[in-house]
N, C-alpha and C. Protein backbone atom coordinates (compact mmCIF):
# COMPACT_ATOMS: atom_id res chain seq x y z
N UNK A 1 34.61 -22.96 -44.99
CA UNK A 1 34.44 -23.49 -43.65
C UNK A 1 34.82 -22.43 -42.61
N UNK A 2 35.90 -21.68 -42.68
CA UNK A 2 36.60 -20.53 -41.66
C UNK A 2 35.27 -19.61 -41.61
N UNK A 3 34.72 -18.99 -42.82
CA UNK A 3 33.13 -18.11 -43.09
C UNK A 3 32.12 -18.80 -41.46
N UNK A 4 31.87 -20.05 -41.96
CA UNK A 4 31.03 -20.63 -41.01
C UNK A 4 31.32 -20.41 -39.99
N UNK A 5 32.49 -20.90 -39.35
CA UNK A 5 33.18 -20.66 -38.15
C UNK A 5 32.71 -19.02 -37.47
N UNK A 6 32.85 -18.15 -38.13
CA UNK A 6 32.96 -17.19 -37.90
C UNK A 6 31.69 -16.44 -37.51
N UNK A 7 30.65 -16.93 -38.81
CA UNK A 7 29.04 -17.04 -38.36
C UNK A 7 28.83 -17.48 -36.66
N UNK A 8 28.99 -18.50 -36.70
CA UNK A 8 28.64 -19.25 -35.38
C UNK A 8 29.64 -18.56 -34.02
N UNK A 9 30.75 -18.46 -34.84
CA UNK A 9 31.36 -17.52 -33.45
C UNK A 9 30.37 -15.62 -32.92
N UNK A 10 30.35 -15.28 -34.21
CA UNK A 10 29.56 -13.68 -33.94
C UNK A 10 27.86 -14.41 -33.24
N UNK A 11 27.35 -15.92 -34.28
CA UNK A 11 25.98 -15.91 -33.32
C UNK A 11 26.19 -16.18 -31.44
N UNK A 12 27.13 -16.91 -31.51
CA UNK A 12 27.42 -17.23 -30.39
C UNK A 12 27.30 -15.55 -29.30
N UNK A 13 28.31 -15.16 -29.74
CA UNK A 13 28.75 -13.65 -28.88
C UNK A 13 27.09 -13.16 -28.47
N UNK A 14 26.91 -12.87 -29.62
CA UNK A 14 25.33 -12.32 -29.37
C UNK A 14 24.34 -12.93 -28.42
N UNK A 15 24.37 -13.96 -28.83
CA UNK A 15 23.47 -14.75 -27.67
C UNK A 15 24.18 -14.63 -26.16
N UNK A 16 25.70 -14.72 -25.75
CA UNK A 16 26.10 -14.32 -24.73
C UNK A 16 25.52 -12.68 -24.40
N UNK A 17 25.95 -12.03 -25.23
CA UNK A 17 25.38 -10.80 -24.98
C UNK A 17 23.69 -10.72 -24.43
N UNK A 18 23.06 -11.11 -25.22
CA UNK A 18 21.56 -11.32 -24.88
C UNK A 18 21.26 -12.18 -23.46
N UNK A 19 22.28 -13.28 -22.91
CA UNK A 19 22.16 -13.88 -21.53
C UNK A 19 22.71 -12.87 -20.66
N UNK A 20 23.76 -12.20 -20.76
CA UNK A 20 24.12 -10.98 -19.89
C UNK A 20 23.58 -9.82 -19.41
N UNK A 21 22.29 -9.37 -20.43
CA UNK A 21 21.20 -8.47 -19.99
C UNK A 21 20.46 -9.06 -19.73
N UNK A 22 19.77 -10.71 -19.83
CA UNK A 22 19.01 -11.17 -18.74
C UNK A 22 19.41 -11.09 -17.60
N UNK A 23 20.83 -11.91 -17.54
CA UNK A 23 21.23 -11.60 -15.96
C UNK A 23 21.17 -10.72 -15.67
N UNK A 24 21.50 -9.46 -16.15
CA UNK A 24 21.27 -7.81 -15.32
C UNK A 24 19.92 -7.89 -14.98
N UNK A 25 19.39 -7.91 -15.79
CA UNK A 25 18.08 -7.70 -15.59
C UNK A 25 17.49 -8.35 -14.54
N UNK A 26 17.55 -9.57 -14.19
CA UNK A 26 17.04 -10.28 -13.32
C UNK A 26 17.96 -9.64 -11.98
N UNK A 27 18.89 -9.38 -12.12
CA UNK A 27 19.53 -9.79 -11.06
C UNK A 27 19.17 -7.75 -10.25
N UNK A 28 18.94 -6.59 -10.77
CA UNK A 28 18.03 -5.52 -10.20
C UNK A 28 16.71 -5.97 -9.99
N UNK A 29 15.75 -6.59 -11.09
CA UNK A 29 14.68 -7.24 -9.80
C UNK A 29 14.97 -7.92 -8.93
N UNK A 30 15.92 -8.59 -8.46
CA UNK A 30 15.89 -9.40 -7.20
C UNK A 30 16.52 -8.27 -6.34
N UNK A 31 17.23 -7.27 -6.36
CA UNK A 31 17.45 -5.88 -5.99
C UNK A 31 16.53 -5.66 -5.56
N UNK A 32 15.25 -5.08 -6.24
CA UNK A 32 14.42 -4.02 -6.20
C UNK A 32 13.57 -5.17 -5.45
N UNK A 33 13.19 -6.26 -5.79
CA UNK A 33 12.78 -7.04 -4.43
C UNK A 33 12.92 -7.09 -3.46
N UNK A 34 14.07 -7.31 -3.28
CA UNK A 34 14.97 -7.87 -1.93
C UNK A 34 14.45 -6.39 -1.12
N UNK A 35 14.82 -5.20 -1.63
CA UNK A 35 14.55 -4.07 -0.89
C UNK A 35 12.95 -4.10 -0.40
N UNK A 36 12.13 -3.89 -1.13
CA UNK A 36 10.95 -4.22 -1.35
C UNK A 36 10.34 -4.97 0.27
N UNK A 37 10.94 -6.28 -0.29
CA UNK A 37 10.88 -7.36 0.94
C UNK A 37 10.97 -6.90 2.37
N UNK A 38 12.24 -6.16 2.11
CA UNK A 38 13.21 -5.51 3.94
C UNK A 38 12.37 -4.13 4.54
N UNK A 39 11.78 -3.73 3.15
CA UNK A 39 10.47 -2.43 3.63
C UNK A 39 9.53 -2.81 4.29
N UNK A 40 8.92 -4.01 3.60
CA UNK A 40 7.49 -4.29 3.99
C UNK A 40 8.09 -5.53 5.67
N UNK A 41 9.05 -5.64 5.44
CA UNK A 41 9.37 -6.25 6.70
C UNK A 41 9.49 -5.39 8.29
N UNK A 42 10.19 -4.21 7.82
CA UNK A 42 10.44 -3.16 8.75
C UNK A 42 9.13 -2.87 8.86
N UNK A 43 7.90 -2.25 8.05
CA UNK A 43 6.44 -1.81 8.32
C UNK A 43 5.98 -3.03 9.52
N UNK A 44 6.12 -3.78 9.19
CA UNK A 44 5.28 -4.89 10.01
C UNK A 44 6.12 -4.57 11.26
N UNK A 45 7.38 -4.97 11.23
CA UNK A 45 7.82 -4.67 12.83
C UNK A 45 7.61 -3.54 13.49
N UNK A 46 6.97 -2.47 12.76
CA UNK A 46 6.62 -0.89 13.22
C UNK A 46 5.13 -1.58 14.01
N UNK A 47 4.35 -2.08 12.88
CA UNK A 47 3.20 -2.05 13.79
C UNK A 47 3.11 -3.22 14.53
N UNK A 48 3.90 -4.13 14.59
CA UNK A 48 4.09 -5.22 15.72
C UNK A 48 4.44 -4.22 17.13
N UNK A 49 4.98 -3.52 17.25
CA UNK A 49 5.86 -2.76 18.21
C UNK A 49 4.83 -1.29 18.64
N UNK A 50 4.17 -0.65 17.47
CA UNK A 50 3.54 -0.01 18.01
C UNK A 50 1.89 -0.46 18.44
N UNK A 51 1.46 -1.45 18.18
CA UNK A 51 0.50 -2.07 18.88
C UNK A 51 1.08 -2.79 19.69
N UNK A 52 2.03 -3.67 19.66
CA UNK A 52 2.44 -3.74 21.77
C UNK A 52 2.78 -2.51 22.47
N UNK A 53 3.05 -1.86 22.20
CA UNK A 53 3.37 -0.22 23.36
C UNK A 53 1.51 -0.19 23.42
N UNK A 54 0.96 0.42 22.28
CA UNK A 54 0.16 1.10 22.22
C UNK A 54 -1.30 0.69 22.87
N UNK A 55 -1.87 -1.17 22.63
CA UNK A 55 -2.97 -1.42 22.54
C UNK A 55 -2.92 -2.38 23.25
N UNK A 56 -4.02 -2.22 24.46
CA UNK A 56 -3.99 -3.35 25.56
C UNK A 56 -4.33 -4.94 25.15
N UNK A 57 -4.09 -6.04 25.51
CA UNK A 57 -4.37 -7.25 25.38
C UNK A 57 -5.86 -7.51 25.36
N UNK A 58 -6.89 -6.91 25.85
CA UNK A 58 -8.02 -7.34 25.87
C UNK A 58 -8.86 -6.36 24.41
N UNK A 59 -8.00 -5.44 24.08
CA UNK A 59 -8.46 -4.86 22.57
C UNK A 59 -8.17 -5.42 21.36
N UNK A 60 -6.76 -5.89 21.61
CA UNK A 60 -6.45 -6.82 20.24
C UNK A 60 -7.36 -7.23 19.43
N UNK A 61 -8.09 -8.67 20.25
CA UNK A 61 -8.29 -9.10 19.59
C UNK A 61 -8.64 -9.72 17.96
N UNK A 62 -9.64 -9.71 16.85
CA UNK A 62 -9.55 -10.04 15.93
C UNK A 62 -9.30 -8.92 15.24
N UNK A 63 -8.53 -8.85 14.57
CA UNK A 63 -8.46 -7.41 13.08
C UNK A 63 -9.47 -7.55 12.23
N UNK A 64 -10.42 -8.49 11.82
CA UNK A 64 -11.46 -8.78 11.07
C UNK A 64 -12.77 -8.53 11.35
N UNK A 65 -12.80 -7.53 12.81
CA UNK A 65 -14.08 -8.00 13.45
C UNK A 65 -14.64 -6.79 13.35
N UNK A 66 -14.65 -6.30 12.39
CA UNK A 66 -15.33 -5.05 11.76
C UNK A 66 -16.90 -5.61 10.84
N UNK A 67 -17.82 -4.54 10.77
CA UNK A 67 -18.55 -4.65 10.06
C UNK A 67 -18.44 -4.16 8.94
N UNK A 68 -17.75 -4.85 7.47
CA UNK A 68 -17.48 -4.27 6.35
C UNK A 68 -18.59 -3.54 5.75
N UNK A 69 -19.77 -3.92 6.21
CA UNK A 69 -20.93 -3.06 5.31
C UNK A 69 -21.38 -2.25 5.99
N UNK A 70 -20.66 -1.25 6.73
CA UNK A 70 -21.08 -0.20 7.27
C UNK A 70 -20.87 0.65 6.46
N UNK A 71 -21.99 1.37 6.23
CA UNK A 71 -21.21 3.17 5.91
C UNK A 71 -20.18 3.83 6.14
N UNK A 72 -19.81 4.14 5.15
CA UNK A 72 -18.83 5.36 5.49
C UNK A 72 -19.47 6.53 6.25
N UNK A 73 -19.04 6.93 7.48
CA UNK A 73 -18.97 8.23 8.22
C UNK A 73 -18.33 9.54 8.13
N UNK A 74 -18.80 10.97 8.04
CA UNK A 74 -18.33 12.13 7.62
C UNK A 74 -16.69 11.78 8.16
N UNK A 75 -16.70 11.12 9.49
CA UNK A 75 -14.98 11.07 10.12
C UNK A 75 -14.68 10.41 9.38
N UNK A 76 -14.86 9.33 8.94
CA UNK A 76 -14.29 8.26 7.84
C UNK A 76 -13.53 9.11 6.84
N UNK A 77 -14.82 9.81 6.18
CA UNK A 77 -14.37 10.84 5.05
C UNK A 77 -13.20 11.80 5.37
N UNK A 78 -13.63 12.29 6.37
CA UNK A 78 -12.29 13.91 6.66
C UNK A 78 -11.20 12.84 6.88
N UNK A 79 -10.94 11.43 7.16
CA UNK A 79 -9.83 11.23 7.27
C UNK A 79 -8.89 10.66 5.97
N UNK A 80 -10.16 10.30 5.33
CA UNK A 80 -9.54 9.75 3.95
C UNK A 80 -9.05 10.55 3.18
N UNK A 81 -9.92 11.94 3.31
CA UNK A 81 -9.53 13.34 2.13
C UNK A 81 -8.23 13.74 2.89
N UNK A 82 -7.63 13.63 4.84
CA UNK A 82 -6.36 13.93 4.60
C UNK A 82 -5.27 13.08 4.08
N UNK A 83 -5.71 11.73 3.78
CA UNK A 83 -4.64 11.44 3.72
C UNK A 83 -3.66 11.45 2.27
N UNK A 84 -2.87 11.09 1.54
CA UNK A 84 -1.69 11.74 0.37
C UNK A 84 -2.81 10.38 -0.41
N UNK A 85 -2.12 10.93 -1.53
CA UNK A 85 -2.59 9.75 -2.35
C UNK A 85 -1.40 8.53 -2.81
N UNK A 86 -0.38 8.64 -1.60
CA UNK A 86 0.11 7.24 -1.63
C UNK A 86 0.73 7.53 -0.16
N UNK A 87 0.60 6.52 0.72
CA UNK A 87 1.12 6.70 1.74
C UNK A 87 1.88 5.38 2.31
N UNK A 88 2.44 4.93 3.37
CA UNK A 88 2.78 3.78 3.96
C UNK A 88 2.24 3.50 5.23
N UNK A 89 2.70 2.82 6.26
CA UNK A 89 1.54 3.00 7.62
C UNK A 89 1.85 3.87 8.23
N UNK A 90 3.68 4.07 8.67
CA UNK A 90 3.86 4.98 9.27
C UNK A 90 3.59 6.23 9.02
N UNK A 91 3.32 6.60 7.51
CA UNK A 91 2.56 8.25 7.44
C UNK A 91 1.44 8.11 8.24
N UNK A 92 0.33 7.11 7.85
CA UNK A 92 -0.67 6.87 8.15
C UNK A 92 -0.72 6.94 9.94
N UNK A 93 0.34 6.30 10.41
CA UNK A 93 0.15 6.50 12.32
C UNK A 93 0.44 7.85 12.80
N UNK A 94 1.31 8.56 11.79
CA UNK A 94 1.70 9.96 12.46
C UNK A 94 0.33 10.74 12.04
N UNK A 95 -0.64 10.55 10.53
CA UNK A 95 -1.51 11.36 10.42
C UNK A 95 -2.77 11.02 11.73
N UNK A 96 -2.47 9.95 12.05
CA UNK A 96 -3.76 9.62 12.87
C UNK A 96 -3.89 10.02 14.01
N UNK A 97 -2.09 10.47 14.49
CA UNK A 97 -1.53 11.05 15.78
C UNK A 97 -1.84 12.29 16.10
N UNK A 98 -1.59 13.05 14.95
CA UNK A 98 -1.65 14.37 14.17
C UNK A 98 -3.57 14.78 14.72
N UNK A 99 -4.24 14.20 13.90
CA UNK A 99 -5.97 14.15 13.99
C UNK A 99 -6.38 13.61 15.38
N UNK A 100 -5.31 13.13 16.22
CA UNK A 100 -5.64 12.53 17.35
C UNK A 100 -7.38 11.59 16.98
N UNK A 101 -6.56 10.63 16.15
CA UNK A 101 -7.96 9.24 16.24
C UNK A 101 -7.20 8.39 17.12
N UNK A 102 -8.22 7.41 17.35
CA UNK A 102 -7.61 6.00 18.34
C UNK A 102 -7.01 5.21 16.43
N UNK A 103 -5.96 4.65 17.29
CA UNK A 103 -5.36 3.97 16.28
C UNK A 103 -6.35 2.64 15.46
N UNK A 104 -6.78 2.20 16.91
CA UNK A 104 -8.33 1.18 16.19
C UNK A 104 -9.20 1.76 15.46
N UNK A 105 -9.53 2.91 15.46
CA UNK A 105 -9.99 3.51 14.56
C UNK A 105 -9.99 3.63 13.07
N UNK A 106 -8.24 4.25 13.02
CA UNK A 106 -7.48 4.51 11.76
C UNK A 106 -7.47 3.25 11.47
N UNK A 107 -7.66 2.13 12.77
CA UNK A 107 -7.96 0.28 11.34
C UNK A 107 -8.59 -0.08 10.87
N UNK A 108 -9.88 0.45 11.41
CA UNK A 108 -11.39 0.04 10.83
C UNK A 108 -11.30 1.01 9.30
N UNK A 109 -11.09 2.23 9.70
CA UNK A 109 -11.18 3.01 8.54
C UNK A 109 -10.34 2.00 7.35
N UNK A 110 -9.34 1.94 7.85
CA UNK A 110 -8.63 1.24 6.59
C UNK A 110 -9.28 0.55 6.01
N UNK A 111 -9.71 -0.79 6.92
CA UNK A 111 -10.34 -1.78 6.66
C UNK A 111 -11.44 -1.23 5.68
N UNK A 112 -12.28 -0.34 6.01
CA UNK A 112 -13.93 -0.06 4.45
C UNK A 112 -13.26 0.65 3.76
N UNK A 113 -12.25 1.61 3.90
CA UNK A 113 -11.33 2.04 2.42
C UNK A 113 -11.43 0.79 1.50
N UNK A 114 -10.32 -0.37 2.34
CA UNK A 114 -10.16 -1.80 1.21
C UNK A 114 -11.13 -2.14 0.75
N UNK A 115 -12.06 -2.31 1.54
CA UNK A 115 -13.43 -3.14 1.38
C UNK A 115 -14.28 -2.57 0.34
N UNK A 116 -14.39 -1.04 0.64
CA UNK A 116 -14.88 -0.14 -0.59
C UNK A 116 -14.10 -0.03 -2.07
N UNK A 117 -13.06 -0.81 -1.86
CA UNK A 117 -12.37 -0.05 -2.98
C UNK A 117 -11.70 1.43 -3.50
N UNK A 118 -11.33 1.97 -2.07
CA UNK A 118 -10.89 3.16 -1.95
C UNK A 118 -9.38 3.34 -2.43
N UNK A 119 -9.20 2.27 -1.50
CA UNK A 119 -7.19 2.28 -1.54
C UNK A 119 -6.69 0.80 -2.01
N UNK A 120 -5.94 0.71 -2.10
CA UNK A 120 -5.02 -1.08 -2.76
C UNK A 120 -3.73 -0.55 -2.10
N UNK A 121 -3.35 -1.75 -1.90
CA UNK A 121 -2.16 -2.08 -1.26
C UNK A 121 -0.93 -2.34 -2.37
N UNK A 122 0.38 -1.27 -2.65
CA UNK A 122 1.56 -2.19 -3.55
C UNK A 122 2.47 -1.98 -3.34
N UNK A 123 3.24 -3.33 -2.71
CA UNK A 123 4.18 -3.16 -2.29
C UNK A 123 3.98 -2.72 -0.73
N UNK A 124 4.67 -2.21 -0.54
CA UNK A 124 4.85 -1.25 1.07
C UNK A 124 4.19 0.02 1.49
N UNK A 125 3.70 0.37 0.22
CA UNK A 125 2.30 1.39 0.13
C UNK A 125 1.13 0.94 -0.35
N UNK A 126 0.27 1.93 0.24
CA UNK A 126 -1.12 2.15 0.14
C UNK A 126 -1.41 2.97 -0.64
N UNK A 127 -2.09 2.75 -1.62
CA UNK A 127 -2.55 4.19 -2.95
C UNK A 127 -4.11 4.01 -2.72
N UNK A 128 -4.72 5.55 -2.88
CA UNK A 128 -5.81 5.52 -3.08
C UNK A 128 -6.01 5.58 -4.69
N UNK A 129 -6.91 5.12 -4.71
CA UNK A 129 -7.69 4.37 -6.20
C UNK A 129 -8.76 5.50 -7.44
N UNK A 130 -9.70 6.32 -6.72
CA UNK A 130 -9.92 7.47 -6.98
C UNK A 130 -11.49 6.65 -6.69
N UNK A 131 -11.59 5.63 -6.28
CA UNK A 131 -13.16 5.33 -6.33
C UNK A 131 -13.94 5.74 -5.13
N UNK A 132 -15.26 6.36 -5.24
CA UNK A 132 -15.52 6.44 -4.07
C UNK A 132 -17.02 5.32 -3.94
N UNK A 133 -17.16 5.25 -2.68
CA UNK A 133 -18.76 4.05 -2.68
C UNK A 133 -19.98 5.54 -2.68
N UNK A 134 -20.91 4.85 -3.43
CA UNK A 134 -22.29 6.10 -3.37
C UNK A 134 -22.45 6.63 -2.02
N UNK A 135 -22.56 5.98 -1.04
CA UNK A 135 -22.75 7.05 0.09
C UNK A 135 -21.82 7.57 0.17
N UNK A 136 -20.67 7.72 0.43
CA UNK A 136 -19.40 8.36 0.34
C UNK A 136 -19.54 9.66 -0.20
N UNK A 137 -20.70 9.68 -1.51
CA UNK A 137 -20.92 11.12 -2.56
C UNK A 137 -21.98 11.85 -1.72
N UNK A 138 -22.86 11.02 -1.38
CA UNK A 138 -23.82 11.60 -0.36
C UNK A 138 -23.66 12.48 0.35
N UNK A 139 -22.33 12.15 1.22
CA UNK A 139 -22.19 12.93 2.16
C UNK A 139 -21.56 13.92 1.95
N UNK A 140 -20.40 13.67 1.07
CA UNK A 140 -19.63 14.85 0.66
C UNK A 140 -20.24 15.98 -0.23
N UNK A 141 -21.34 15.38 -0.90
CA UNK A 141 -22.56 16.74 -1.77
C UNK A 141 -23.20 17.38 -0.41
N UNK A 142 -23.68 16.70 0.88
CA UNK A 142 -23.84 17.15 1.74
C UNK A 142 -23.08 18.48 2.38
N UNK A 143 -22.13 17.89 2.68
CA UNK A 143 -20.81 19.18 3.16
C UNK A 143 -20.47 20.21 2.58
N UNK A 144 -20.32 19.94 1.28
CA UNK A 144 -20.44 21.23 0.16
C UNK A 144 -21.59 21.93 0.06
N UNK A 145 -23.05 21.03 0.14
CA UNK A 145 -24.43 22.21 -0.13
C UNK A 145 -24.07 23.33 1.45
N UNK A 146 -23.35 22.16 2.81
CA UNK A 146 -23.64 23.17 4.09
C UNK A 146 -22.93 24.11 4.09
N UNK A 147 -21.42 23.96 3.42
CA UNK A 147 -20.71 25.09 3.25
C UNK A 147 -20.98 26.46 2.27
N UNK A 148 -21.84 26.21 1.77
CA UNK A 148 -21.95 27.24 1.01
C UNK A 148 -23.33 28.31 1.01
C-alpha cells in the first residue's frame, strides 16, 4: 500500500509540474499579447493624431473610397520597391515624408498593395508577401527594357 502511495504521490508531482509550464506558458502569451495589444494601440493613436494635424475635414472622408481595381502605377511601384519588407505605419509615414507623397496617397497605395495581395497585416506590422499582380510585371519588365 505505502508503493501505491508513492506512485500516486510522484504521478501527482508530475502532473503539477506539467500545470506549471502551462501556466508559464500561457501566462508569456498573455505577455507577448498584452504588448502586442499596447503597440497596435499606440499605431492607431499615431494615425488618429497624425490625420487630425495633417488632413482637413472635408478630405477625410471614407477610407474605402478607392477604386480597388485600378492598376498599379509606376509611383505605386517605386513606392512599394522602397519600402522594407516588414514595416509598421510609422516607418511607412516617415518613408512617405521622405518621397514627399500626400499621405492620401501612401493610403490608397496601401489599400491595392492589400487588395493585390502585396502586403498582410501581423500584428502591428505590415509584411510584404512577395506576390506581385500581372500588371505590376508589366511595368517593371518595362523599366528594366528602358534602363538598359
Amino acid at each position: 500500500m505505502e508503493k501505491n502511495l508513492i506512485e500516486k504521490y510522484q504521478d501527482f508531482q508530475q502532473q503539477l509540474r506539467t500545470l506549471f509550464k502551462e501556466i508559464n506558458r500561457l501566462q508569456a502569451d498573455n505577455a507577448r499579447l498584452s504588448k502586442e495589444n499596447m503597440e497596435l494601440r499606440h499605431e492607431v493613436s499615431l494615425l488618429r493624431l497624425y490625420v487630425d494635424m495633417h488632413v482637413d475635414e472635408s478630405e477625410r472622408g471614407d477610407l474605402l473610397d478607392l477604386d480597388i481595381d485600378e492598376p498599379l502605377n509606376a509611383e505605386a511601384l517605386d513606392f512599394f520597391q522602397a519600402l522594407p519588407e516588414s514595416f509598421n505605419f510609422s516607418r511607412l509615414f516617415q518613408l512617405s515624408e521622405m518621397m514627399n507623397i500626400e499621405l492620401e496617397v501612401v493610403k490608397d497605395y496601401l489599400r491595392l498593395y492589400l487588395h493585390h495581395g502585396m502586403v498582410r497585416q501581423h500584428g502591428s506590422r505590415i509584411e510584404k508577401t512577395g506576390h506581385r499582380p500581372p500588371g505590376a510585371l508589366s511595368i517593371m519588365q518595362q523599366r528594366t527594357g528602358e534602363s538598359q
